[in-house]
PDB file of N, CA and C in Angstrom:
ATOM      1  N   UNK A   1      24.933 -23.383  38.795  1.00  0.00           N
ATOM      2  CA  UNK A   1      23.896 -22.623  39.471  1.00  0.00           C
ATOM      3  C   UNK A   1      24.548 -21.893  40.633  1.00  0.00           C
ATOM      4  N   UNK A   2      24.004 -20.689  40.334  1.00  0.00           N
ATOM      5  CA  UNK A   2      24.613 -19.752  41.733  1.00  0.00           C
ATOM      6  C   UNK A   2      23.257 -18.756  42.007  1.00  0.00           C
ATOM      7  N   UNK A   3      23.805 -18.249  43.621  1.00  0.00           N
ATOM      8  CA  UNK A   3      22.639 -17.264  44.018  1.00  0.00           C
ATOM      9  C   UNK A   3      23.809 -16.162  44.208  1.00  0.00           C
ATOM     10  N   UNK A   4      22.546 -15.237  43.820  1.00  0.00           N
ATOM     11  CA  UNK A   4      22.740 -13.872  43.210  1.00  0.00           C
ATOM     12  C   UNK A   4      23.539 -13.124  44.790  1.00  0.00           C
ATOM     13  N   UNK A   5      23.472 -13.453  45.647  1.00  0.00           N
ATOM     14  CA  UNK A   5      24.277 -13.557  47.095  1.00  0.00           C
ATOM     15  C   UNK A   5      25.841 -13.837  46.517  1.00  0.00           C
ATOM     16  N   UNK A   6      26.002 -14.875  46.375  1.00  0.00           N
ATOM     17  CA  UNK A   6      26.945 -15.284  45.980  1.00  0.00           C
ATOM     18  C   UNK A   6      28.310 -14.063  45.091  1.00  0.00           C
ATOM     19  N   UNK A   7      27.834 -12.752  44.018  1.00  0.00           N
ATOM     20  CA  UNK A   7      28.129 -12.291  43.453  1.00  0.00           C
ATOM     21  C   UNK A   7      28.412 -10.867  43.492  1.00  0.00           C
ATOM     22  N   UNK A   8      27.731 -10.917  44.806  1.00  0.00           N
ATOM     23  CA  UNK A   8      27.594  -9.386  45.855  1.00  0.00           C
ATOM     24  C   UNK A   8      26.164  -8.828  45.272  1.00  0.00           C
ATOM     25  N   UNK A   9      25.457  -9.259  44.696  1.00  0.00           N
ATOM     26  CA  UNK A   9      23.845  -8.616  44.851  1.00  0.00           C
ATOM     27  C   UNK A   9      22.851  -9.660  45.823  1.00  0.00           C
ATOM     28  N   UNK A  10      22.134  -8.864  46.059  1.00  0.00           N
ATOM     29  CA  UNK A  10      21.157  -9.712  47.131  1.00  0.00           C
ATOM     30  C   UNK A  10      19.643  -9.474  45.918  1.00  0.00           C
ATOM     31  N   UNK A  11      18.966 -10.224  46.729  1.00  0.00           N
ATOM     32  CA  UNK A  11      17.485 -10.039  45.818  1.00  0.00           C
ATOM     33  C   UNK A  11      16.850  -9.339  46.832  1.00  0.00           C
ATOM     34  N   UNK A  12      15.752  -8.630  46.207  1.00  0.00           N
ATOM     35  CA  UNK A  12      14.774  -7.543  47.445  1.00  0.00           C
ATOM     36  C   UNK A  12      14.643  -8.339  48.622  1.00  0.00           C
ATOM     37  N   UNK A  13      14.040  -9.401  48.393  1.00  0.00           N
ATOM     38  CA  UNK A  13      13.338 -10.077  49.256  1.00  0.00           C
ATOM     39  C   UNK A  13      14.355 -11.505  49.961  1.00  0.00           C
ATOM     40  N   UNK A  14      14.344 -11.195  51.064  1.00  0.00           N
ATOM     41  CA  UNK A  14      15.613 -12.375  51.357  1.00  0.00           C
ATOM     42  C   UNK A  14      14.998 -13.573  51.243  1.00  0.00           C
ATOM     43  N   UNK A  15      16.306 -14.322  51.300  1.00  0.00           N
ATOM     44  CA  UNK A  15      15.814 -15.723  50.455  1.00  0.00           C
ATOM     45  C   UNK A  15      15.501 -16.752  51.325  1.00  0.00           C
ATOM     46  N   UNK A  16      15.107 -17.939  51.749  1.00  0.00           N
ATOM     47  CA  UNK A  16      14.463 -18.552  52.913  1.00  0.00           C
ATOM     48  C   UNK A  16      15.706 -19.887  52.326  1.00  0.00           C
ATOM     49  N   UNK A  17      16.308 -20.488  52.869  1.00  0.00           N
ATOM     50  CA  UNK A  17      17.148 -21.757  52.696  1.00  0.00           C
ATOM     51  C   UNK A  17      16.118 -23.147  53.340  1.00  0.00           C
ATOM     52  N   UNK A  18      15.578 -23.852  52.650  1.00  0.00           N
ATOM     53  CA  UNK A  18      15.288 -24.745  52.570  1.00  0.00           C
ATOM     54  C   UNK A  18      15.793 -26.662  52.066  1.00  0.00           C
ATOM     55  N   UNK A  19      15.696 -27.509  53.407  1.00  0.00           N
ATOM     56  CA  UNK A  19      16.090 -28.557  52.547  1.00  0.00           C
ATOM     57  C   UNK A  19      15.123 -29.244  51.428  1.00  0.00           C
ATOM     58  N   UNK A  20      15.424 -30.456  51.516  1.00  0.00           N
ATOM     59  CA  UNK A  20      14.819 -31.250  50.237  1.00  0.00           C
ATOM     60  C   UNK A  20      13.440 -31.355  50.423  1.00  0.00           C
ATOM     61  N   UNK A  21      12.989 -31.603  51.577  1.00  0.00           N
ATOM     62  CA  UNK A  21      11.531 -31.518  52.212  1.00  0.00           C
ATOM     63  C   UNK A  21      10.523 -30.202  52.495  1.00  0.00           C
ATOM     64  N   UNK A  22      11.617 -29.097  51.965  1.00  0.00           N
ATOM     65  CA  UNK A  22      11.106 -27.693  52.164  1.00  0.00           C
ATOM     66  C   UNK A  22      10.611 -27.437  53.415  1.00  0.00           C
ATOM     67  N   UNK A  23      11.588 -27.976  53.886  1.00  0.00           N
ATOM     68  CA  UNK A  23      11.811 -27.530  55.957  1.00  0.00           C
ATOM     69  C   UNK A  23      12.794 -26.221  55.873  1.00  0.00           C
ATOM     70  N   UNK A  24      12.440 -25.152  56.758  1.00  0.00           N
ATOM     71  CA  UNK A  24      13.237 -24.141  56.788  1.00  0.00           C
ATOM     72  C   UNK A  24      14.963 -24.485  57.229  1.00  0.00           C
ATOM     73  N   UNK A  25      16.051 -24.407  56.646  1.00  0.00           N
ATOM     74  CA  UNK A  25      17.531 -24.588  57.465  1.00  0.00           C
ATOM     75  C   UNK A  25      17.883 -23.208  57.075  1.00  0.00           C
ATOM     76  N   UNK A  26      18.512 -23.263  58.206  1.00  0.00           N
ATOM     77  CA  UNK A  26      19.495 -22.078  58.857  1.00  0.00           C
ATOM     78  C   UNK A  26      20.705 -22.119  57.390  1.00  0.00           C
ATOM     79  N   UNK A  27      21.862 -20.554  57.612  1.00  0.00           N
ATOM     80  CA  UNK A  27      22.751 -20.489  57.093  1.00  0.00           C
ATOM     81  C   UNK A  27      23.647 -21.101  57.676  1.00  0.00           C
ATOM     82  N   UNK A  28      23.880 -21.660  59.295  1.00  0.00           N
ATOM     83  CA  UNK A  28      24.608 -22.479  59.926  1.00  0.00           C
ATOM     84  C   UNK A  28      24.319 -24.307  60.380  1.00  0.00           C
ATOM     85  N   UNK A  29      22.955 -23.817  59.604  1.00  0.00           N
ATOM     86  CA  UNK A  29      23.350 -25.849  59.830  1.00  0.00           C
ATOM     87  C   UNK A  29      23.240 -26.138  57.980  1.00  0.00           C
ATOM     88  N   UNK A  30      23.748 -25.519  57.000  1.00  0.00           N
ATOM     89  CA  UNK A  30      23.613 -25.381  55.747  1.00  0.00           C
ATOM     90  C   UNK A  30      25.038 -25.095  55.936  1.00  0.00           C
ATOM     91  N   UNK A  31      26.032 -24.363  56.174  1.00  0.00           N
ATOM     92  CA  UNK A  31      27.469 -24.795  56.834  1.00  0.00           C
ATOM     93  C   UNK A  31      27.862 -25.830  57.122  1.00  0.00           C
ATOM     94  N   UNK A  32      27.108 -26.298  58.493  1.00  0.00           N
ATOM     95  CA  UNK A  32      27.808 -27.591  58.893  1.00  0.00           C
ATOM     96  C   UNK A  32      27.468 -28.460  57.547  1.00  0.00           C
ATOM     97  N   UNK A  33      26.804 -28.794  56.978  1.00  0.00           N
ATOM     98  CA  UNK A  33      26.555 -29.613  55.889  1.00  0.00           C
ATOM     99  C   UNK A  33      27.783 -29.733  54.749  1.00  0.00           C
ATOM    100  N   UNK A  34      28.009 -28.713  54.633  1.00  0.00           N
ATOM    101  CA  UNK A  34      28.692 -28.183  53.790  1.00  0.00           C
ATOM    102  C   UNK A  34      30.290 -28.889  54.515  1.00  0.00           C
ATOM    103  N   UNK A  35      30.619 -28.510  55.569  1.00  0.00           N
ATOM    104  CA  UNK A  35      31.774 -28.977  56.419  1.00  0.00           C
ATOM    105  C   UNK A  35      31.992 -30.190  56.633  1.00  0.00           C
ATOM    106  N   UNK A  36      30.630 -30.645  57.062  1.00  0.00           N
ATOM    107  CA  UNK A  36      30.456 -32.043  56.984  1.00  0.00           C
ATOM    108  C   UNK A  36      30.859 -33.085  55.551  1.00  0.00           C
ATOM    109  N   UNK A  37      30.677 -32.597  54.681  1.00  0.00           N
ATOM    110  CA  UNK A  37      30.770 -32.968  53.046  1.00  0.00           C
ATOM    111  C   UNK A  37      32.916 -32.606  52.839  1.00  0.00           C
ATOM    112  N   UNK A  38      33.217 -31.872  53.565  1.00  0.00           N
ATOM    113  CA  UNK A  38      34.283 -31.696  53.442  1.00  0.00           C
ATOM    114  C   UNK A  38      35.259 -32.651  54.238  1.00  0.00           C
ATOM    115  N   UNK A  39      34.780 -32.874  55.746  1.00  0.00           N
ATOM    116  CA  UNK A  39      35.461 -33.629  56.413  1.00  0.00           C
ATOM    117  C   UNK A  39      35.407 -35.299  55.633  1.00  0.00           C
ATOM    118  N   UNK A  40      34.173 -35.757  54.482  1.00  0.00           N
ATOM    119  CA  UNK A  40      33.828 -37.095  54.554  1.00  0.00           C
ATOM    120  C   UNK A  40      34.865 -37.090  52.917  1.00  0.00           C
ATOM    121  N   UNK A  41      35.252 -35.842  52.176  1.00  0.00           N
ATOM    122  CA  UNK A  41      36.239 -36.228  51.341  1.00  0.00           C
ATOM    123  C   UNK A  41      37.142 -35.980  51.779  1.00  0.00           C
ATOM    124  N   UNK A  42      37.807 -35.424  53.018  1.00  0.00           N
ATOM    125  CA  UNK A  42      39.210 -36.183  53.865  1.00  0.00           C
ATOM    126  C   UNK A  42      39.237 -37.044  53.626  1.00  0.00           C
ATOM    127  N   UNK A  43      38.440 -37.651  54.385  1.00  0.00           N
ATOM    128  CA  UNK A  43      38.181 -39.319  55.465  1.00  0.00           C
ATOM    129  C   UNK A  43      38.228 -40.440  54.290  1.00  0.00           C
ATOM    130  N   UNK A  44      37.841 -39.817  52.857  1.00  0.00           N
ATOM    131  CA  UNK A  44      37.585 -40.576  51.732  1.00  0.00           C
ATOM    132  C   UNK A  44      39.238 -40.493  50.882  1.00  0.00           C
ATOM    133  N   UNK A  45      39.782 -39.708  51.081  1.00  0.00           N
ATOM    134  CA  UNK A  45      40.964 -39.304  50.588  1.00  0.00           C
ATOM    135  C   UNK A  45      42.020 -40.222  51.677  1.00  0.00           C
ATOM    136  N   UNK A  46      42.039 -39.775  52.532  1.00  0.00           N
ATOM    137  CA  UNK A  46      42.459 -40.983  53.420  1.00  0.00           C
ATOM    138  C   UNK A  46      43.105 -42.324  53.243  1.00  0.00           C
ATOM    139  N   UNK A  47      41.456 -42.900  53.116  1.00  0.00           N
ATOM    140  CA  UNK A  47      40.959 -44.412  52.802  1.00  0.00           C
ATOM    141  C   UNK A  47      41.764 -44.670  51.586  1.00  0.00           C
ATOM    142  N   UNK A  48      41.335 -43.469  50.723  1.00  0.00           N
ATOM    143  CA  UNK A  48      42.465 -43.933  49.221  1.00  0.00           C
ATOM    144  C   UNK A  48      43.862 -44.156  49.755  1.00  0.00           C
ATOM    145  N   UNK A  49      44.350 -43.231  50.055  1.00  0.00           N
ATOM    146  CA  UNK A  49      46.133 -43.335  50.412  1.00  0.00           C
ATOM    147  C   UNK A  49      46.212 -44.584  51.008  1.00  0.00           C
ATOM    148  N   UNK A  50      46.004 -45.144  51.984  1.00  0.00           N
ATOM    149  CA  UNK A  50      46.054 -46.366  52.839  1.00  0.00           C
ATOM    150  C   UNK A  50      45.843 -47.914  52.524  1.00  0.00           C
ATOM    151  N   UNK A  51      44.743 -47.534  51.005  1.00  0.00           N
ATOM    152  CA  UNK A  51      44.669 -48.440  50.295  1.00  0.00           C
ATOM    153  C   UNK A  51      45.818 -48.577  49.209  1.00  0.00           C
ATOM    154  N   UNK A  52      45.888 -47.515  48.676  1.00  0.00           N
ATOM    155  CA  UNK A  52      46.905 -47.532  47.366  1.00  0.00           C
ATOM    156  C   UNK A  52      48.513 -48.075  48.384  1.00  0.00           C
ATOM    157  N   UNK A  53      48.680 -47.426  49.208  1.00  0.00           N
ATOM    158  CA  UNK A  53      49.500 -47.090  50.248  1.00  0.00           C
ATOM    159  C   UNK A  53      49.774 -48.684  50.902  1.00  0.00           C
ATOM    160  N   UNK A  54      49.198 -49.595  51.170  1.00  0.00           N
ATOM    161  CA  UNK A  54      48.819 -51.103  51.785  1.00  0.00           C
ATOM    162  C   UNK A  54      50.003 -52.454  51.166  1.00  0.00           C
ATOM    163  N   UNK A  55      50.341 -51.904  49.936  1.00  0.00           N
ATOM    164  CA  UNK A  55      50.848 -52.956  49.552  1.00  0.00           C
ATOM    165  C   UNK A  55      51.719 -53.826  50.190  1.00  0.00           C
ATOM    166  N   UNK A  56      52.152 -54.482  49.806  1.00  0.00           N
ATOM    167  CA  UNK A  56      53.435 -55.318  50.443  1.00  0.00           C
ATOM    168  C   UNK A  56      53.651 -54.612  51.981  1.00  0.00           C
ATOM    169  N   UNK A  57      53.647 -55.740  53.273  1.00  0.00           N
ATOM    170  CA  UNK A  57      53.602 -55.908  54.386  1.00  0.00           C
ATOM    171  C   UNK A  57      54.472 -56.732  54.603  1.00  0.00           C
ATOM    172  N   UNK A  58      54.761 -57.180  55.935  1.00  0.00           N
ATOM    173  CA  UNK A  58      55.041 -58.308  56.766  1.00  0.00           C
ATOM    174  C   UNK A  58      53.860 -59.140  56.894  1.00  0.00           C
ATOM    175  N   UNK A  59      52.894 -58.600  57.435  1.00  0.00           N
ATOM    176  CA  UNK A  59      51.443 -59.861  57.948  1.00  0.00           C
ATOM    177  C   UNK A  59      51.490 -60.693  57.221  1.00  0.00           C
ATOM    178  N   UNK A  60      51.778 -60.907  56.154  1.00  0.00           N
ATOM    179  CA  UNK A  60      51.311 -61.775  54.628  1.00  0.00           C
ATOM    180  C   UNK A  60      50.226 -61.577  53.919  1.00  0.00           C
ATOM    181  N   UNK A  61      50.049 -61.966  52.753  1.00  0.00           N
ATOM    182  CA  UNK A  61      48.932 -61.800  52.152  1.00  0.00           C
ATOM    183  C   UNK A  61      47.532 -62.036  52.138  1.00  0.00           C
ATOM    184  N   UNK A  62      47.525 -62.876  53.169  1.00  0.00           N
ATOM    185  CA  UNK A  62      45.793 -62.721  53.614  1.00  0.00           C
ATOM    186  C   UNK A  62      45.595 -61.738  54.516  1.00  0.00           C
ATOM    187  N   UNK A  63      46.283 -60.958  54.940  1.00  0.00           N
ATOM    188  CA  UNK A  63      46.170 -60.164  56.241  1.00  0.00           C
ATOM    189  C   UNK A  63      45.979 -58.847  55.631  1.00  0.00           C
ATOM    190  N   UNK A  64      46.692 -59.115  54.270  1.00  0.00           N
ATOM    191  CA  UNK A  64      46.400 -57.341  53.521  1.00  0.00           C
ATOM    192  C   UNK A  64      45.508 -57.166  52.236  1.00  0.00           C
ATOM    193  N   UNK A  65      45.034 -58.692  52.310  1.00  0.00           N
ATOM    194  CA  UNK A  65      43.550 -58.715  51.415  1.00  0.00           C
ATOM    195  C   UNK A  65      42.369 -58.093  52.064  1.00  0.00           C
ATOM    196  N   UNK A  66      42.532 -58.770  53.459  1.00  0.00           N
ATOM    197  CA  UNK A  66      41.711 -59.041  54.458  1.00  0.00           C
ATOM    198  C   UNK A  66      41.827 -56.988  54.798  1.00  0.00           C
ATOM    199  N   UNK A  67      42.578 -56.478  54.984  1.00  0.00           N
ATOM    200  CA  UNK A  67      42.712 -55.147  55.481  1.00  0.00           C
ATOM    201  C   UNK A  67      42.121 -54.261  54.118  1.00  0.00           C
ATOM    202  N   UNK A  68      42.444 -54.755  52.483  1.00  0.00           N
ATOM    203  CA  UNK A  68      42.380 -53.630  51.597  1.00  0.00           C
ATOM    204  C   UNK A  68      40.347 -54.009  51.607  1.00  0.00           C
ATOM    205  N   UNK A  69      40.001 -55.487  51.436  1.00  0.00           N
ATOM    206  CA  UNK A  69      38.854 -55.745  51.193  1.00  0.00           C
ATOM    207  C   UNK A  69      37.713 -54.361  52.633  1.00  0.00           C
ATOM    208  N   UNK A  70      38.242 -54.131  53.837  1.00  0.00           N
ATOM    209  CA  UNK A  70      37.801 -53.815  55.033  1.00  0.00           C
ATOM    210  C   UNK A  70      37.725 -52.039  54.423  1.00  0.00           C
ATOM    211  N   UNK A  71      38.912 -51.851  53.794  1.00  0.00           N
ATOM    212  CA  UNK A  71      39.204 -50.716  53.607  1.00  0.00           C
ATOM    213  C   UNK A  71      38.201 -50.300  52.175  1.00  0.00           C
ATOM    214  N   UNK A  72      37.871 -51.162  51.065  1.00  0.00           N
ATOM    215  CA  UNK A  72      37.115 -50.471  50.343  1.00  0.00           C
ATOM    216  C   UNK A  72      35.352 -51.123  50.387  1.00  0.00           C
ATOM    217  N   UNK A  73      35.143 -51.273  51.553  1.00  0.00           N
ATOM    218  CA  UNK A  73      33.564 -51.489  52.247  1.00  0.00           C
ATOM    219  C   UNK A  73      33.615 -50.242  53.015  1.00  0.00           C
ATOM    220  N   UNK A  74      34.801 -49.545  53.272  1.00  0.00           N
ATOM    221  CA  UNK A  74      34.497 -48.282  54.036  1.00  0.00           C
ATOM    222  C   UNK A  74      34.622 -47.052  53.172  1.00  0.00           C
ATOM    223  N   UNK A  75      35.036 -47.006  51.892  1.00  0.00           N
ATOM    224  CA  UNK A  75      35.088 -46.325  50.569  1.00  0.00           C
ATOM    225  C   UNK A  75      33.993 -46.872  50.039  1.00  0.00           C
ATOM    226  N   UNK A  76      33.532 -47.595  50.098  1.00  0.00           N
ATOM    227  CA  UNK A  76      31.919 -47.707  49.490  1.00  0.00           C
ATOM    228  C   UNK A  76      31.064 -47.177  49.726  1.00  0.00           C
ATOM    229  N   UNK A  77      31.082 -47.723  51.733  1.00  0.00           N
ATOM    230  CA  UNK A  77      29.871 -46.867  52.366  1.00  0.00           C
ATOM    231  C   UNK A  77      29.951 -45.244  52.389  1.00  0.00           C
ATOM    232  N   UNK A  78      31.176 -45.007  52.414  1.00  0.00           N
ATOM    233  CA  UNK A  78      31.387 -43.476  52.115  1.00  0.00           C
ATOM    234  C   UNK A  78      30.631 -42.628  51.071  1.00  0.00           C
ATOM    235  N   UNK A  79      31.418 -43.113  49.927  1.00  0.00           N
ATOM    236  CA  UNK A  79      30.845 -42.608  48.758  1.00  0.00           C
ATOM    237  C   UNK A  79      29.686 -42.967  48.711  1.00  0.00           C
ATOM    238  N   UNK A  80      29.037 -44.092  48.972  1.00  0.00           N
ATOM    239  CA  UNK A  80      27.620 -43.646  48.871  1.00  0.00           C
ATOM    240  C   UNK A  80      26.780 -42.545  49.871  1.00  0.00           C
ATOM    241  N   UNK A  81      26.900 -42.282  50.778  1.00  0.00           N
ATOM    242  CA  UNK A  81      26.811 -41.140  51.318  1.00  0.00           C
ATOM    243  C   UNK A  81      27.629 -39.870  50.970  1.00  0.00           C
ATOM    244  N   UNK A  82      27.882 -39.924  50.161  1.00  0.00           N
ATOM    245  CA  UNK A  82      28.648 -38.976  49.808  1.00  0.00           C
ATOM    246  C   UNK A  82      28.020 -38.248  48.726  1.00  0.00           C
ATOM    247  N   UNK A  83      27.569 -39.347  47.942  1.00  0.00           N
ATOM    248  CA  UNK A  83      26.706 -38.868  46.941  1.00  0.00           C
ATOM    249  C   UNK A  83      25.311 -38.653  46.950  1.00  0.00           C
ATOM    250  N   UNK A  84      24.965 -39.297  48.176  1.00  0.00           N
ATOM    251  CA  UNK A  84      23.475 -38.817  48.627  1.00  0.00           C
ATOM    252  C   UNK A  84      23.236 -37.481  49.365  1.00  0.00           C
ATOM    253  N   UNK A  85      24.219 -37.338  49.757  1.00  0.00           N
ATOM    254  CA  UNK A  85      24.469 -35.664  50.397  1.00  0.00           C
ATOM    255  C   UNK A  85      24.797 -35.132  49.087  1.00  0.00           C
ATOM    256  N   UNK A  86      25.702 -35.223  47.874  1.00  0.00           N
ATOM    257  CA  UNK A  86      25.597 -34.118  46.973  1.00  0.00           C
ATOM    258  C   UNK A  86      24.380 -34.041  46.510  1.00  0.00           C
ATOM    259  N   UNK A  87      23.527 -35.318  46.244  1.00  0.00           N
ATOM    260  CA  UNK A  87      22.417 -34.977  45.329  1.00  0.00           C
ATOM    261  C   UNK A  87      21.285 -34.427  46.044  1.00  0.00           C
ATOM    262  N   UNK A  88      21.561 -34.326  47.734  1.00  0.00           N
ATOM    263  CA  UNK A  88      20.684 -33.236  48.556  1.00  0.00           C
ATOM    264  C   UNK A  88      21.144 -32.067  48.411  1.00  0.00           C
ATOM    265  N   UNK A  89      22.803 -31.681  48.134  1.00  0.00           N
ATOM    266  CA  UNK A  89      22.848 -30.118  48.214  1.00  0.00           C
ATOM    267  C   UNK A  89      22.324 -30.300  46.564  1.00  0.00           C
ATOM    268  N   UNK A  90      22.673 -30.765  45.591  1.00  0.00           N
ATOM    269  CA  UNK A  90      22.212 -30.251  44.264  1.00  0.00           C
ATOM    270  C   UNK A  90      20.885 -29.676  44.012  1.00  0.00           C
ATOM    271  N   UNK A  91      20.334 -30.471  44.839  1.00  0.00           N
ATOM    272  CA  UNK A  91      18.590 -30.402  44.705  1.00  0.00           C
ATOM    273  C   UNK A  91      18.276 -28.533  45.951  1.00  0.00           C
ATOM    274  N   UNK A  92      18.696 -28.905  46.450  1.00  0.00           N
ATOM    275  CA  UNK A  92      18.695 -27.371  47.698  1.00  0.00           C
ATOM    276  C   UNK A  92      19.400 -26.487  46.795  1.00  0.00           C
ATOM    277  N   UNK A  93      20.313 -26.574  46.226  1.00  0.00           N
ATOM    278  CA  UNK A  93      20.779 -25.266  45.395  1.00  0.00           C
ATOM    279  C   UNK A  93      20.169 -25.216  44.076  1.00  0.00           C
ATOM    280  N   UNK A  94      19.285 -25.693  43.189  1.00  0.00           N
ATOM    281  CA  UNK A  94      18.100 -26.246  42.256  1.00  0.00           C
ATOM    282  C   UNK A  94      17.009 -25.333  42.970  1.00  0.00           C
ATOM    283  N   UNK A  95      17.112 -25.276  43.826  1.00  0.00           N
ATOM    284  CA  UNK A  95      15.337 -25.241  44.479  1.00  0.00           C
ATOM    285  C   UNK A  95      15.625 -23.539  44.742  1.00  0.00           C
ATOM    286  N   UNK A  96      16.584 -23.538  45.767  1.00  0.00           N
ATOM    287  CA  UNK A  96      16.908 -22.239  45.837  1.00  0.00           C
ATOM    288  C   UNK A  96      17.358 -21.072  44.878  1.00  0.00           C
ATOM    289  N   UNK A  97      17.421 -21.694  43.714  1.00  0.00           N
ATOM    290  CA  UNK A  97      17.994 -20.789  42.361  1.00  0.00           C
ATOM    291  C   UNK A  97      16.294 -20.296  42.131  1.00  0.00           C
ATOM    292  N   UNK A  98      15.677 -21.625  41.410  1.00  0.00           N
ATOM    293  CA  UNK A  98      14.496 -21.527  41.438  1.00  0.00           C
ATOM    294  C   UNK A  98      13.815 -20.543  42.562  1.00  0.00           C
ATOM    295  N   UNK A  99      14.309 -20.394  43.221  1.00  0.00           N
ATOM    296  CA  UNK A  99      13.105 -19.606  44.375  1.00  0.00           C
ATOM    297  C   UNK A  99      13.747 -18.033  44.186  1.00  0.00           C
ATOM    298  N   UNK A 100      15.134 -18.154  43.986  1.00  0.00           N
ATOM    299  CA  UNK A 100      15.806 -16.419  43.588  1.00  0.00           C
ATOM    300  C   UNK A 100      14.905 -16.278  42.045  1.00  0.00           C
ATOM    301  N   UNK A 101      14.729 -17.278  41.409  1.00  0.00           N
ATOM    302  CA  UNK A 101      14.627 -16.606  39.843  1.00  0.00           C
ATOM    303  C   UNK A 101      12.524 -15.720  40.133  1.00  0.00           C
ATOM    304  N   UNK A 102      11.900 -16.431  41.017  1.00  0.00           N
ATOM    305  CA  UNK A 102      10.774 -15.677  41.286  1.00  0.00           C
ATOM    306  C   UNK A 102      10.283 -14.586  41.015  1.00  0.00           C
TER     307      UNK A 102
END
């Protein structure tokens, strides 16, 4: 799904960006969202390296159970926000196709 913006045509009537609740958002806090979604697959990319990355230490092995177990409760909570923000932009770019196809 794409808007017709997107392709260099505009539609007559400009298009209103709405979230999931059909509250009016801006083209700049529809950015930050967007940025925001970018910084949290860093932060998620990260977490991977550090985990994969963890093996064999000095501390010993409870110390890097204890660190990988810490490390994928924070790849959990991630991705689940991660995916609750895609399935808010999916649904906002759904809605907004829908509202160009009018």
């Amino acid at each position: 799904i794409s808007l017709a913006s997107e392709h260099g045509s505009f539609p007559a009537v400009p298009v209103e960006i709405v979230d999931q609740d059909r509250k009016p958002v801006s083209q700049s806090e529809y950015d930050a969202l967007v940025q925001r979604a970018k910084l949290l697959q860093q932060k998620n990319d990260t977490l991977i390296h550090k985990l994969c990355g963890s093996g064999g230490g000095s501390n010993g092995g409870g110390d890097n159970r204890n660190d990988r177990n810490i490390i994928i409760k924070q790849l959990n909570d991630e991705l689940i926000k991660a995916r609750e923000e895609a399935e808010r932009e999916q649904k906002w770019r759904k809605e907004t196709a829908d509202l160009c196809a009018i």
